[in-house]
Protein backbone atom coordinates (compact mmCIF):
# COMPACT_ATOMS: atom_id res chain seq x y z
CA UNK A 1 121.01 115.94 93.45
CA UNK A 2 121.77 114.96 90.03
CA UNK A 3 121.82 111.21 89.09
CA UNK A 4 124.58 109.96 86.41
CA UNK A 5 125.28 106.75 85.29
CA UNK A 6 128.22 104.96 83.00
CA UNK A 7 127.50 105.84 79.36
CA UNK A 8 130.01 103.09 77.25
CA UNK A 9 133.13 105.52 78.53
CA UNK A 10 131.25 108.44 79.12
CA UNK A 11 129.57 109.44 82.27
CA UNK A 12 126.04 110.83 81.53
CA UNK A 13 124.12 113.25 83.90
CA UNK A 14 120.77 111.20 83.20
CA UNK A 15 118.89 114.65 84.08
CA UNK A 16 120.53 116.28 81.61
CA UNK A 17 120.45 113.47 79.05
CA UNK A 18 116.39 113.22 79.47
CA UNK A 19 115.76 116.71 79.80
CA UNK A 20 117.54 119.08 77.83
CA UNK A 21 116.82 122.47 79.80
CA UNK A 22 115.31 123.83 82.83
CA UNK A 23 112.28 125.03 80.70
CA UNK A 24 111.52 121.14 79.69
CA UNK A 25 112.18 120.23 83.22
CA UNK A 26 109.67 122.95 84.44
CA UNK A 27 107.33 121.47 81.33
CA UNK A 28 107.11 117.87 82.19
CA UNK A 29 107.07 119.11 86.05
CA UNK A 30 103.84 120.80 85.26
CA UNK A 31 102.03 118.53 82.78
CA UNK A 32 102.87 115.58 84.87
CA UNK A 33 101.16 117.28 87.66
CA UNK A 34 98.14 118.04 85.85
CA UNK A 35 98.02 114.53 84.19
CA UNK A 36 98.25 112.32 87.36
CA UNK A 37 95.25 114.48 88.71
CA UNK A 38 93.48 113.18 85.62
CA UNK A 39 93.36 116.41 83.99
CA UNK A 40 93.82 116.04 80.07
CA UNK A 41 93.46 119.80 79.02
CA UNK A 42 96.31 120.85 77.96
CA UNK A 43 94.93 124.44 78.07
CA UNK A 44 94.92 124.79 81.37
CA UNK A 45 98.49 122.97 81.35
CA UNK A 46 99.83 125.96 79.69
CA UNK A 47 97.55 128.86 81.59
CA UNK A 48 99.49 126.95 84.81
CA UNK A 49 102.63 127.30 83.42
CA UNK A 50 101.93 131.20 81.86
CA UNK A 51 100.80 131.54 85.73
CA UNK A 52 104.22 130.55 87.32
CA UNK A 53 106.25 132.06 84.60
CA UNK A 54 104.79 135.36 85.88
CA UNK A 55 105.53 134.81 88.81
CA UNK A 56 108.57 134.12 89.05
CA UNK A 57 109.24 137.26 87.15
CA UNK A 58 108.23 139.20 89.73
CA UNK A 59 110.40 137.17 92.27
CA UNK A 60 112.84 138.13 90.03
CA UNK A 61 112.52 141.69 89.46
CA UNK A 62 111.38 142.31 93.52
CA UNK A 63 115.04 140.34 94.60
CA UNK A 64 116.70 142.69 92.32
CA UNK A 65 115.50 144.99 94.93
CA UNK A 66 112.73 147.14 92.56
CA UNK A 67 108.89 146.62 94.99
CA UNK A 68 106.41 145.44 93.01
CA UNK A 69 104.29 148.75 93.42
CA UNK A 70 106.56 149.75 90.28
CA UNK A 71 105.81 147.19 88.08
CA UNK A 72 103.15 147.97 85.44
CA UNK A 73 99.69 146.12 86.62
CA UNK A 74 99.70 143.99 84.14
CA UNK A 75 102.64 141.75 84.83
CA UNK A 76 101.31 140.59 88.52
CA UNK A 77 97.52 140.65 86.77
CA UNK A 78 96.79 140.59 82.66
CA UNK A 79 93.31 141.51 83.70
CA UNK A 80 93.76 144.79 85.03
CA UNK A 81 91.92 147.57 83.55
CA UNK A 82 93.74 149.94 81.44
């Protein structure tokens, strides 16, 4: 549920007016996660986030109705051998 609150005249969505877009959202989501285990890498921040962004590709692509057996191997797994 989205907050607002009285801007002057203007009502403000305040989760709009702090974040500007899902993908800062899904940003601050991830790095505050990291950072209040006490991690301070942000390397592993962004491997995280790389990690969930792929996933949710697939999501995507397999509730479009296509199985996942189609997808090239290296969208569910980088690693995969060539």
């Amino acid at each position: 549920m989205a907050a607002s609150a009285r801007l002057g005249e203007k009502e403000v969505n305040v989760d709009s007016a702090i974040f500007s877009s899902q993908t800062e959202r899904t940003a601050w989501r991830i790095a505050t996660h990291h950072l209040g285990c006490g991690q301070r890498d942000p390397v592993k921040m962004i491997v995280d986030a790389i990690e969930q962004e792929r996933a949710r590709c697939i999501d995507l692509i397999e509730a479009a109705g296509f199985s996942s057996d189609d997808l090239s191997p290296f969208i569910a797994d980088p690693h995969a051998d060539w």
